[in-house]
C-alpha atoms as a PDB file:
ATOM      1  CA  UNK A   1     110.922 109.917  90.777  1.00  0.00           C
ATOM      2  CA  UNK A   2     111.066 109.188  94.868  1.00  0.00           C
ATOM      3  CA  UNK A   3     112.161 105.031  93.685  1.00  0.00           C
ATOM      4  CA  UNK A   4     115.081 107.091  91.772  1.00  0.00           C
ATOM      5  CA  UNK A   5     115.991 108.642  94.918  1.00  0.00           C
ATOM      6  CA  UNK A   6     115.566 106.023  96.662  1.00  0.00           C
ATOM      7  CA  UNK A   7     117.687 103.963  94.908  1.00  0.00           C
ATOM      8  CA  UNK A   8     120.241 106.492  94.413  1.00  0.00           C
ATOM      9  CA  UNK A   9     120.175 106.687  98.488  1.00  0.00           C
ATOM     10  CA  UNK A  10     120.949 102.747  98.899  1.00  0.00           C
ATOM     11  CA  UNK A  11     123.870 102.933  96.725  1.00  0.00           C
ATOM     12  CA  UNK A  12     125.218 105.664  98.887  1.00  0.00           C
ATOM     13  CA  UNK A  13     124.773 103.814 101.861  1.00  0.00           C
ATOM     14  CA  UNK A  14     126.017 101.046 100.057  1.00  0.00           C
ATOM     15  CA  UNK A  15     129.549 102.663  99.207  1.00  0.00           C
ATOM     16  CA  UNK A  16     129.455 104.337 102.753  1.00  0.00           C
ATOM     17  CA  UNK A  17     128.805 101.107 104.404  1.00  0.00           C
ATOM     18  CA  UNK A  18     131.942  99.568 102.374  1.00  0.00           C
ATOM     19  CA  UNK A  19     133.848 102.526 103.138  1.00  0.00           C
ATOM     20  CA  UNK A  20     133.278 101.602 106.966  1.00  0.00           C
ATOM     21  CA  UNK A  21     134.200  98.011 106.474  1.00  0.00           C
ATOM     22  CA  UNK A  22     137.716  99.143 104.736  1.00  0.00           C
ATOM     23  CA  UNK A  23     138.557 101.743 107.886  1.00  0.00           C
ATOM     24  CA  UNK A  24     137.576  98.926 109.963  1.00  0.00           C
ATOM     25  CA  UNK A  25     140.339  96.694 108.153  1.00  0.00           C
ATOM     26  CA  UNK A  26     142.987  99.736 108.785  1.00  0.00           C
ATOM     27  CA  UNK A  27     141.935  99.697 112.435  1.00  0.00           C
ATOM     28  CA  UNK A  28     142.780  96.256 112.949  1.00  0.00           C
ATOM     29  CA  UNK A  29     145.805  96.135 111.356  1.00  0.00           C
ATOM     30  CA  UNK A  30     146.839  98.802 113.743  1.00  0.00           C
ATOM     31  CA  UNK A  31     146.077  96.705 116.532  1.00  0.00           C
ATOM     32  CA  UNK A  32     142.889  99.036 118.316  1.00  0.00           C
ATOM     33  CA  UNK A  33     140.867  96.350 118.007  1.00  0.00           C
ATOM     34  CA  UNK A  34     138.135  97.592 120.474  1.00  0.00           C
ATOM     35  CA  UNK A  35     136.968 100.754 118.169  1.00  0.00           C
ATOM     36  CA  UNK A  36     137.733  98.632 115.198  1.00  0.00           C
ATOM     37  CA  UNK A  37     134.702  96.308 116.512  1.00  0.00           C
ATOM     38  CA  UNK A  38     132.569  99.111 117.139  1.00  0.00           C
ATOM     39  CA  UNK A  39     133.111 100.526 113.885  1.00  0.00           C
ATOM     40  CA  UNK A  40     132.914  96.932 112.399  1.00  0.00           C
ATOM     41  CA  UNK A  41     128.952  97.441 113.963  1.00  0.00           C
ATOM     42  CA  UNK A  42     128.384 100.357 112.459  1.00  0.00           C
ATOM     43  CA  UNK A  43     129.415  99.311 108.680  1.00  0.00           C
ATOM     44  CA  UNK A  44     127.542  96.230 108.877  1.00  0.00           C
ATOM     45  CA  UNK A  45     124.080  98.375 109.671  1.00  0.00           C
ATOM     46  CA  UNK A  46     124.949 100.720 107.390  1.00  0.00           C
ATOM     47  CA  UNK A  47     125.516  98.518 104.914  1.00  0.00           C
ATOM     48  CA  UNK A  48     122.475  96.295 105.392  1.00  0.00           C
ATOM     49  CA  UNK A  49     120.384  99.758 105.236  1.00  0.00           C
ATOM     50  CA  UNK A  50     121.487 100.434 101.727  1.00  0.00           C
ATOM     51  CA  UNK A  51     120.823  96.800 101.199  1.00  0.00           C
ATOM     52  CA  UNK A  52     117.537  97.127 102.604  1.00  0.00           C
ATOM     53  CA  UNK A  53     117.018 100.849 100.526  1.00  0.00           C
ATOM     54  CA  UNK A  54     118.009  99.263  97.247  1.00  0.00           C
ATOM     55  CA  UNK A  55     114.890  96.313  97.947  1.00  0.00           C
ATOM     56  CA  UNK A  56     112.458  98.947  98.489  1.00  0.00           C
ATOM     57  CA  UNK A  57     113.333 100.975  96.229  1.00  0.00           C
ATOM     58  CA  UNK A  58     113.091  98.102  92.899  1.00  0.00           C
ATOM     59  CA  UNK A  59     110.361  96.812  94.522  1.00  0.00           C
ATOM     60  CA  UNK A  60     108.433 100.012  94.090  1.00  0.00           C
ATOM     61  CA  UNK A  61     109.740 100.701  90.146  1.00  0.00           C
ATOM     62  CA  UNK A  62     108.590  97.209  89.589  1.00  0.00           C
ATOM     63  CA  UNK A  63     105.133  98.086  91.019  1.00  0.00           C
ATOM     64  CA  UNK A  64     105.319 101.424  88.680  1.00  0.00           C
ATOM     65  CA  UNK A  65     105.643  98.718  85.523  1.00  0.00           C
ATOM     66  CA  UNK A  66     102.852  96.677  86.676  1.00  0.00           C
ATOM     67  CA  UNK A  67     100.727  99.482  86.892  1.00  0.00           C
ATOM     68  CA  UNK A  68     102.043 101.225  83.512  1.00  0.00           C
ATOM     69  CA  UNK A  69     100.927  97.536  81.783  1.00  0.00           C
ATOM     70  CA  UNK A  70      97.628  96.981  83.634  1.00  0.00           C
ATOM     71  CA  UNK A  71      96.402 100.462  83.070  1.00  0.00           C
ATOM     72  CA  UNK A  72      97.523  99.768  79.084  1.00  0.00           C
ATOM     73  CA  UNK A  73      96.187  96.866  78.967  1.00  0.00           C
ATOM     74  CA  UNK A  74      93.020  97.206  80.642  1.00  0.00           C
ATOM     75  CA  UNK A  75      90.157  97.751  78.007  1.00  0.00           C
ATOM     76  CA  UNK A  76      88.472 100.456  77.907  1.00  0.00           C
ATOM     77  CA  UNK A  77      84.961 100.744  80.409  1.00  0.00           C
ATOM     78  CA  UNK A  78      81.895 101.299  78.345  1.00  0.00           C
ATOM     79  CA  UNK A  79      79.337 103.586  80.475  1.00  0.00           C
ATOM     80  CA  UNK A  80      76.139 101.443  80.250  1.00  0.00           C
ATOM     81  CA  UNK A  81      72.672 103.018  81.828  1.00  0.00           C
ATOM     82  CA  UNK A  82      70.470 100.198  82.477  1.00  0.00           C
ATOM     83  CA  UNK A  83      66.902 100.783  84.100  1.00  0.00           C
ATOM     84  CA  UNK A  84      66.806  98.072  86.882  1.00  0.00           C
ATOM     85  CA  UNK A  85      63.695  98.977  88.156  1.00  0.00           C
ATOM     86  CA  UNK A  86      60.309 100.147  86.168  1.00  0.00           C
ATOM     87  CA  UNK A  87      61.175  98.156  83.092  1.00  0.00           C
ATOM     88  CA  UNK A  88      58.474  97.700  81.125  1.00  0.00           C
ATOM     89  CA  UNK A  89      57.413  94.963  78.263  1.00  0.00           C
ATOM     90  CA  UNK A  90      56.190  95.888  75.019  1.00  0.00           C
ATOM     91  CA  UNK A  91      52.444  96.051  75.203  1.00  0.00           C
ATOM     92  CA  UNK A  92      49.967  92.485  75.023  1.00  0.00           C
ATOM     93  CA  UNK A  93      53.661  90.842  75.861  1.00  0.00           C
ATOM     94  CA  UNK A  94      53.971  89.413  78.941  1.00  0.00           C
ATOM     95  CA  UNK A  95      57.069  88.899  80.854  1.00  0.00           C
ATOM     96  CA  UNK A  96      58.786  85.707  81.043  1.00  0.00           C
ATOM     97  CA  UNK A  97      59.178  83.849  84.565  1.00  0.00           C
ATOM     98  CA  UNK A  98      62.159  83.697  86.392  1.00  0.00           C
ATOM     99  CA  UNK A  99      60.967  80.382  87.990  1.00  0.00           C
ATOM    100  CA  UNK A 100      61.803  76.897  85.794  1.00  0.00           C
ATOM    101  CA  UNK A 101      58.517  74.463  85.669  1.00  0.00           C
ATOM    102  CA  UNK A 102      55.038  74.392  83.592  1.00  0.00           C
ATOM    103  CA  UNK A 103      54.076  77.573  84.047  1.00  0.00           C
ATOM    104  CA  UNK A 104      57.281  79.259  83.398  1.00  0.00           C
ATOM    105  CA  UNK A 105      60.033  79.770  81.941  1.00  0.00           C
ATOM    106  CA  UNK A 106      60.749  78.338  78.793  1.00  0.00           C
ATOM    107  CA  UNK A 107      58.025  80.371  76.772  1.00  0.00           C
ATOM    108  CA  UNK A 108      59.062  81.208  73.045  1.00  0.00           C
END
């Protein structure tokens, strides 16, 4: 639910951001150019934050799909007890060599 909010977030800074830019626009045209620039500066970061929020925030529901399909698609693990150590042959057999030549090996 936090990429929801997060997304939800950017857009807000998104409109906010716009908002800015459109008070900026009235300042100018009313000729106080100095705080129009310095609100111009402010619209353009908070713009670029919701820009930034709305990245992160796909980003991270695209990661929650990826994990949904791995984790359906994964097959199911198979608990397997193997005895690594202190196997033992059936009686009068004896156990094949690991090393290729004459003497071992290829025994049927």
């Amino acid at each position: 639910m936090t990429a929801w909010l997060r997304e939800l977030a950017g857009w807000l800074l998104l409109g906010v951001g716009l908002a800015i830019v459109a008070l900026t626009y009235m300042m100018l045209v009313n000729r106080l150019i100095i705080e129009g620039f310095i609100l111009a500066v402010v619209g353009v970061v908070v713009f670029r934050a919701g820009v930034g929020l709305l990245k992160v925030a796909v980003a991270a529901r695209a990661m929650l799909d990826v994990k949904r399909e791995m984790a359906a698609t994964a097959a199911p693990r198979r608990a397997v007890a193997r005895v690594a150590l202190g196997r033992r042959e059936a009686p009068g057999r004896t156990s094949a060599s690991v090393l290729p030549g004459p003497d071992g090996g290829d025994r049927a």
